[in-house]
N, C-alpha and C. Protein backbone atom coordinates (compact mmCIF):
# COMPACT_ATOMS: atom_id res chain seq x y z
N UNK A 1 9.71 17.38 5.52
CA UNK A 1 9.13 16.66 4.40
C UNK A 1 10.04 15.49 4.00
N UNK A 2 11.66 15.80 3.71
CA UNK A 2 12.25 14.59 3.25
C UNK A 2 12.14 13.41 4.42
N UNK A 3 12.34 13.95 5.58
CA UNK A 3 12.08 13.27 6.92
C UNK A 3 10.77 12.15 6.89
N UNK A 4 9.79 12.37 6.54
CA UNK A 4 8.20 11.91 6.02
C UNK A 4 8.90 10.81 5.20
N UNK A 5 9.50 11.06 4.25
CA UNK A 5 9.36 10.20 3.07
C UNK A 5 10.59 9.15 3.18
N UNK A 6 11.67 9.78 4.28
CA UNK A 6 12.93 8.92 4.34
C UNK A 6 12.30 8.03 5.07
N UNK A 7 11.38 8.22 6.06
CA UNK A 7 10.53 7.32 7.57
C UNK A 7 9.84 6.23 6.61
N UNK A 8 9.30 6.90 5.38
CA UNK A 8 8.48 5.57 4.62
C UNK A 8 9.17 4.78 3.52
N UNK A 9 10.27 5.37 3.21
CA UNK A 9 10.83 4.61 2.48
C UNK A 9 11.39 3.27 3.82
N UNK A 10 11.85 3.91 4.48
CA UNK A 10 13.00 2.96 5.69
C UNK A 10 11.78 1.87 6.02
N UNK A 11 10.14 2.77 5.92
CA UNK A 11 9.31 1.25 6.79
C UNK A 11 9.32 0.63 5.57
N UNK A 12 8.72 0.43 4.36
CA UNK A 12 8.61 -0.17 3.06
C UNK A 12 9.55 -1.14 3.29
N UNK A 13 10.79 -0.68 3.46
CA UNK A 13 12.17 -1.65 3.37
C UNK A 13 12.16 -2.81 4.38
N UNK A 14 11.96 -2.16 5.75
CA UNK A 14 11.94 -2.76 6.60
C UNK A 14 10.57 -4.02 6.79
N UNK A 15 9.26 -3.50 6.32
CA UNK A 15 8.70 -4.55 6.09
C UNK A 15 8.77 -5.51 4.86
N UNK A 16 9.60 -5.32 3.69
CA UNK A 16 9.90 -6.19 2.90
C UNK A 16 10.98 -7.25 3.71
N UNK A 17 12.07 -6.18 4.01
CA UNK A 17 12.82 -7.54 5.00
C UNK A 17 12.06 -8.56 5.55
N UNK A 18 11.10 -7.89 6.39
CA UNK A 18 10.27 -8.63 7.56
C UNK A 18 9.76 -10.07 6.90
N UNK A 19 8.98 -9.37 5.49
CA UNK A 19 8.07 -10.20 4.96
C UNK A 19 8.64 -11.21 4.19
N UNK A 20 10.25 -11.07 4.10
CA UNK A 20 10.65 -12.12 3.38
C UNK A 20 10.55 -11.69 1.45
N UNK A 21 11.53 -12.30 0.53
CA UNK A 21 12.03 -12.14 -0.40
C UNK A 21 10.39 -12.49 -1.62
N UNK A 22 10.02 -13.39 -1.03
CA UNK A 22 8.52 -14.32 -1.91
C UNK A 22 7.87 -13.97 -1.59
N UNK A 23 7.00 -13.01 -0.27
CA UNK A 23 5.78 -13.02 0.26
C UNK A 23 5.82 -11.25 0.48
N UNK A 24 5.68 -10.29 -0.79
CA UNK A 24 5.96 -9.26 -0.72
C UNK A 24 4.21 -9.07 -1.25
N UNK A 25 3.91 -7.20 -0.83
CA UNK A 25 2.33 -7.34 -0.99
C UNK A 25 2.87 -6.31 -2.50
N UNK A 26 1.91 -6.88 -3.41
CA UNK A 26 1.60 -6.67 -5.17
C UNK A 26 0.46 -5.99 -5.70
N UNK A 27 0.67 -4.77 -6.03
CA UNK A 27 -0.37 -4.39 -6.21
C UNK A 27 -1.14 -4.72 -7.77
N UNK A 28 0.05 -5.58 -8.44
CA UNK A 28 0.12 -5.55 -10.12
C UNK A 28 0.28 -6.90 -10.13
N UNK A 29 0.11 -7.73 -9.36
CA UNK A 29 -0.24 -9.03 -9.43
C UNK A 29 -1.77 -9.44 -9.95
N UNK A 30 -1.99 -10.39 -11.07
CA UNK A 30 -2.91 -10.41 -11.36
C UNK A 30 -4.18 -11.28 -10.64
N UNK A 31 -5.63 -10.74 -10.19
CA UNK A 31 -6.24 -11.50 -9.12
C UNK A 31 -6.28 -12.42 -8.80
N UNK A 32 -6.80 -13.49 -10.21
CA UNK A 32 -6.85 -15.02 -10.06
C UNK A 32 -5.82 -15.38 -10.05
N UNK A 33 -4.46 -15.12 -10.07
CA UNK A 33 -2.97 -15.70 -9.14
C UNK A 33 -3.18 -15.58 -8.00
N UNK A 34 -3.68 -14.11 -7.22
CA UNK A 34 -3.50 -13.85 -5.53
C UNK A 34 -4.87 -15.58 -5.46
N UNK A 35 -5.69 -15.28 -6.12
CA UNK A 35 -7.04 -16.03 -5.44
C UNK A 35 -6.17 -18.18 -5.56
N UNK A 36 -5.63 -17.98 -6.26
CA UNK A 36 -5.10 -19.53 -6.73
C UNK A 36 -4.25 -19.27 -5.44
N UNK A 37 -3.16 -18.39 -5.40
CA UNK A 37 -1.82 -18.38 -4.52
C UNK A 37 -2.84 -19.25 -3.02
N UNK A 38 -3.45 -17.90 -2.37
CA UNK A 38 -4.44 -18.00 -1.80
C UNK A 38 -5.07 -19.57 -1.10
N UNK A 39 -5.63 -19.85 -1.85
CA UNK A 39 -6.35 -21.14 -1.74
C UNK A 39 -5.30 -22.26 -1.23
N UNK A 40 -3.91 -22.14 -1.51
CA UNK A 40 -3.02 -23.43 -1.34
C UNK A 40 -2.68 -22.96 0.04
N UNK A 41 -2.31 -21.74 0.53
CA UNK A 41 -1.94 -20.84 1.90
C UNK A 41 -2.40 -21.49 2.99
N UNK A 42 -1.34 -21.94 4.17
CA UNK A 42 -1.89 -21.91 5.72
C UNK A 42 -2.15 -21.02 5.82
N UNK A 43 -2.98 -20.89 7.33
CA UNK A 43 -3.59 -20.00 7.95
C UNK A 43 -2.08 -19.06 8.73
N UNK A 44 -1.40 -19.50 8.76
CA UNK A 44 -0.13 -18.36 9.31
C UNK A 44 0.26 -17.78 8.19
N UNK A 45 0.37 -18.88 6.88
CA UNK A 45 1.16 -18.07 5.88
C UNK A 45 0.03 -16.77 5.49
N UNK A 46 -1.33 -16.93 5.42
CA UNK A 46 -2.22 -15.95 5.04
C UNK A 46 -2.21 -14.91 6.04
N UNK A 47 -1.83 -15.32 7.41
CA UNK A 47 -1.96 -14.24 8.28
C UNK A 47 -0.93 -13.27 7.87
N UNK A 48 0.19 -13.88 7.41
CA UNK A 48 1.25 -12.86 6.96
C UNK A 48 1.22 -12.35 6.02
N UNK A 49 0.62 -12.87 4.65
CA UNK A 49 0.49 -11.90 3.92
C UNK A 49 -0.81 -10.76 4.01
N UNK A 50 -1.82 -10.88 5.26
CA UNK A 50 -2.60 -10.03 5.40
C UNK A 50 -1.77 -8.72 5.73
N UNK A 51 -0.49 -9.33 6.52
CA UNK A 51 -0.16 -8.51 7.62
C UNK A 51 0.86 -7.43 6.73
N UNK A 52 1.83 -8.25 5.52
CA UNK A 52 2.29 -7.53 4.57
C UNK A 52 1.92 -6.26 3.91
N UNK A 53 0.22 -6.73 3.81
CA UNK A 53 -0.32 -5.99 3.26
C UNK A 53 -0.83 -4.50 3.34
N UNK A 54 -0.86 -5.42 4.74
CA UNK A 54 -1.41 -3.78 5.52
C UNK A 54 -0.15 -3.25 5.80
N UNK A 55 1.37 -3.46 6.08
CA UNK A 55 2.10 -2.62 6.33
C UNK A 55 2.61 -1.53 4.70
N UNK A 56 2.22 -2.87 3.87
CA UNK A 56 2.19 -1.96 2.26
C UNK A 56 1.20 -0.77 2.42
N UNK A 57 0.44 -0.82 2.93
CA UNK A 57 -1.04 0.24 3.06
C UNK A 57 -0.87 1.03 4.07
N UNK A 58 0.17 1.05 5.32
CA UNK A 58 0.29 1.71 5.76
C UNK A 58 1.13 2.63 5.47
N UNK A 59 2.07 2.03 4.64
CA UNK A 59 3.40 3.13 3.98
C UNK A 59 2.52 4.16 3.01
N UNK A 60 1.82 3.41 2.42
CA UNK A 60 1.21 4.62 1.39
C UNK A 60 0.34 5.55 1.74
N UNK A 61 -0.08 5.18 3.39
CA UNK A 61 -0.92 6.03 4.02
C UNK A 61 0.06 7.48 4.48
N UNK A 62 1.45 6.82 4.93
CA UNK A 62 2.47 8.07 5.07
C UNK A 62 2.46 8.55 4.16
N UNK A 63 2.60 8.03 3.28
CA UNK A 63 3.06 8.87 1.49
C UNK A 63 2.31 10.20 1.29
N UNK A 64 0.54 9.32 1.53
CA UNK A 64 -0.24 10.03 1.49
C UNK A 64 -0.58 11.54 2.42
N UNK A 65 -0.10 11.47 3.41
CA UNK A 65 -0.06 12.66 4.46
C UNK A 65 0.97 13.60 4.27
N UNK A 66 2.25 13.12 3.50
CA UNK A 66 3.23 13.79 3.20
C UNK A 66 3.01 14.96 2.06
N UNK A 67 2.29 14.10 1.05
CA UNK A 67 1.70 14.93 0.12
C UNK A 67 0.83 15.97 0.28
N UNK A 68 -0.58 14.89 1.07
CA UNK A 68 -1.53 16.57 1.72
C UNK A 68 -0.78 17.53 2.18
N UNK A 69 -0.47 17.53 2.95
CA UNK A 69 0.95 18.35 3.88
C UNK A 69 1.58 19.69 2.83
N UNK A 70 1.68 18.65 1.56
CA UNK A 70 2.42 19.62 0.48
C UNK A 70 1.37 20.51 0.08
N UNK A 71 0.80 19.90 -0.31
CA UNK A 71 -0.67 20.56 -1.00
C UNK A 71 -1.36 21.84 0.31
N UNK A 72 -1.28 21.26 1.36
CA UNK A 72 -1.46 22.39 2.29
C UNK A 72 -0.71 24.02 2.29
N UNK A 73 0.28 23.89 2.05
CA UNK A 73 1.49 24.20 2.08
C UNK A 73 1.65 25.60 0.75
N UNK A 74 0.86 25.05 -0.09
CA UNK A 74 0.83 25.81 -2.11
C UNK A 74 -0.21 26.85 -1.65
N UNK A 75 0.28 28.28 -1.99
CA UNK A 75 -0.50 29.28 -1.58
C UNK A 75 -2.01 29.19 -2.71
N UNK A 76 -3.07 29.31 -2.22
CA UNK A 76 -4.36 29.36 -2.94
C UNK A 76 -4.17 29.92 -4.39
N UNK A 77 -3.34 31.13 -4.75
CA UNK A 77 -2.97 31.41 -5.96
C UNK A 77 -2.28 30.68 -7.16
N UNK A 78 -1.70 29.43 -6.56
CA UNK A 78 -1.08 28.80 -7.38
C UNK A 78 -1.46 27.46 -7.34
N UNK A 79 -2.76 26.97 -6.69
CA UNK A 79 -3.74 25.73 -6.40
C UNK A 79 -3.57 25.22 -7.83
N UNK A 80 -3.94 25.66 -8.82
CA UNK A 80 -4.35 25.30 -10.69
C UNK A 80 -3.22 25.13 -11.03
N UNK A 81 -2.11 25.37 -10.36
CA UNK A 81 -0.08 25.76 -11.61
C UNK A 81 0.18 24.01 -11.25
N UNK A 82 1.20 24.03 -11.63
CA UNK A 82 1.41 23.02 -12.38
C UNK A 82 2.27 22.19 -11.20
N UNK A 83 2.83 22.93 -10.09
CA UNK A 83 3.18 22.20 -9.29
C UNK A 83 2.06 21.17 -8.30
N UNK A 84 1.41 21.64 -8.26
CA UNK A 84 -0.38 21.26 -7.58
C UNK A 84 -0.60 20.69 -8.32
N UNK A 85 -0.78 20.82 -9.67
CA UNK A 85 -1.61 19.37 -10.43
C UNK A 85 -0.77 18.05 -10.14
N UNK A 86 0.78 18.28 -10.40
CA UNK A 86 1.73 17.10 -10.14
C UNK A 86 1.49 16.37 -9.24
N UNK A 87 0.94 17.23 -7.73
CA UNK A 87 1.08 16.60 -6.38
C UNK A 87 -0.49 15.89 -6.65
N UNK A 88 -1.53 16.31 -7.08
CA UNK A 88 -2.72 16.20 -7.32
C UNK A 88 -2.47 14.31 -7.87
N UNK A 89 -1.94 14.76 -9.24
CA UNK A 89 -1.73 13.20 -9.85
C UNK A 89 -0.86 12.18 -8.76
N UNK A 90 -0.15 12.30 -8.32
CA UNK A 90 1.01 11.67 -7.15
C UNK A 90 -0.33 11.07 -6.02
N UNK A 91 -1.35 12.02 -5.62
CA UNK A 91 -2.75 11.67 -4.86
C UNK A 91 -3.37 10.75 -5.35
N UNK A 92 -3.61 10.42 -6.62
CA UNK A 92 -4.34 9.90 -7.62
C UNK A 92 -4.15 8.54 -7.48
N UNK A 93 -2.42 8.55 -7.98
CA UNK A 93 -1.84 7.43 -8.26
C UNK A 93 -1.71 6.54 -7.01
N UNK A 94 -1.22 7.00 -5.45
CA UNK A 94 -1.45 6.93 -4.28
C UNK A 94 -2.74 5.80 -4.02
N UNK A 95 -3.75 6.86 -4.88
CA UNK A 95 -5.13 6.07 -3.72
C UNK A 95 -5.40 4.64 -4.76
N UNK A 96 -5.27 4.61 -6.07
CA UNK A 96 -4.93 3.86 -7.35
C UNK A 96 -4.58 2.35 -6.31
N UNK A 97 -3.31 2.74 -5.90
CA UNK A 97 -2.57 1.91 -5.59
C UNK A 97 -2.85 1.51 -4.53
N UNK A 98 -3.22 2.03 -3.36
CA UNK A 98 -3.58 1.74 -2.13
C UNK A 98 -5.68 0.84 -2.51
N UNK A 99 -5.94 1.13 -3.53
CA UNK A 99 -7.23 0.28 -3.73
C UNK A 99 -6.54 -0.90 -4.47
N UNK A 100 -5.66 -1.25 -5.46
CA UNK A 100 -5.15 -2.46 -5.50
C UNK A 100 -4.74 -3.35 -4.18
N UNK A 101 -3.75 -2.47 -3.37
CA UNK A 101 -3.04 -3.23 -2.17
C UNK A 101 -4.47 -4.04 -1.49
N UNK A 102 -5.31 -3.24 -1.05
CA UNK A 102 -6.48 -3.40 -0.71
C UNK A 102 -7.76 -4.68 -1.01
N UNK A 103 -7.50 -4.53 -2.53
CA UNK A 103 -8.70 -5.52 -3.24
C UNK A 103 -7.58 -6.69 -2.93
N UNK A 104 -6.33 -6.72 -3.13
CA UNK A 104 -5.80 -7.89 -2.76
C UNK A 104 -5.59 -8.48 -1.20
N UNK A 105 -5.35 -7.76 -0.69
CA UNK A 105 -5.59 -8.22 0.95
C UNK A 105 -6.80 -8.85 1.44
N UNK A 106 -7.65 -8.35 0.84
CA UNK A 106 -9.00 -8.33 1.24
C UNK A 106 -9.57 -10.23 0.65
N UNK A 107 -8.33 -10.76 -0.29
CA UNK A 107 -8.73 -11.75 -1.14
C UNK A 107 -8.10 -12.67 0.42
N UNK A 108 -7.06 -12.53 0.25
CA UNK A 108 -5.79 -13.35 1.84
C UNK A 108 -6.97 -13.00 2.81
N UNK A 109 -7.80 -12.39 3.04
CA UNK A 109 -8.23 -11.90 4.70
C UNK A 109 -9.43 -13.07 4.15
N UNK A 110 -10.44 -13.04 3.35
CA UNK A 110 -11.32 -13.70 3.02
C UNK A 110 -11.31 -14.79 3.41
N UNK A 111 -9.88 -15.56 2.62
CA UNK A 111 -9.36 -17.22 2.63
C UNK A 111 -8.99 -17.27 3.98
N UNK A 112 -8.14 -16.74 4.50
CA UNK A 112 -7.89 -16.55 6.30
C UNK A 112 -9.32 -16.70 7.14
N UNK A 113 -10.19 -15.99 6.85
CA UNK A 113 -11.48 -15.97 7.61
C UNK A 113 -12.13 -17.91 6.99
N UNK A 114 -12.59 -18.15 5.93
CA UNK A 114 -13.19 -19.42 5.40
C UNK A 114 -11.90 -20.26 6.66
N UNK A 115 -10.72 -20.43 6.41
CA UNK A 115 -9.73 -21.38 6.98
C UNK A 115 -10.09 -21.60 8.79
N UNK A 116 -10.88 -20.40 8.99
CA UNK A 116 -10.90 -20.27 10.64
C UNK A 116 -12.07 -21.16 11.05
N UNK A 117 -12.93 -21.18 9.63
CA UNK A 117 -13.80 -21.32 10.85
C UNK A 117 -14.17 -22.57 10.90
């Protein structure tokens, strides 16, 4: 399990390196900034922040398996206790966040697609 989470912390890191100090993916960035940011963007610079994005979405996809994993793991008797609800909310917050990463990528992939064609 720590193994899971040391692997996603190390990619997180490693694709922030990648992506550079300014061009990090936001899930709490507000839209009409991504959509303004957006609009001024080459087509490489948008390719990269598509690409940011999805490696942001892929980390939380580990996150996310780490957790099921846990939740697998909690004998049926103690599904309702309080350690299970925690992991439950941690799921929550997870998919929360992974539909922000998402609605924003999806803004960069848009402007990337209009720029192509």
């Amino acid at each position: 399990m720590r193994k899971i989470i040391g692997s996603a912390v190390l990619l997180a890191a490693a694709c922030m390196f990648i992506a550079g100090c300014g061009n990090t993916a936001s899930e709490t960035k507000p839209i009409a900034e991504v959509q303004s940011e957006a609009k001024t963007m080459t087509g490489p610079q948008l390719e990269k922040m598509v690409n940011t994005y999805k490696a942001a979405l892929e980390t939380k996809e580990v996150q996310l398996k780490a957790l099921q994993e846990k939740i697998k793991k909690i004998p049926v008797t103690q599904l309702l206790g309080d350690e299970a609800r925690a992991i439950k909310e941690d799921v929550s917050k997870l998919a929360g966040s992974a539909q922000a990463l998402t609605e924003r990528m999806n803004i960069y992939l848009r402007e990337l697609q209009a720029k192509q064609k």
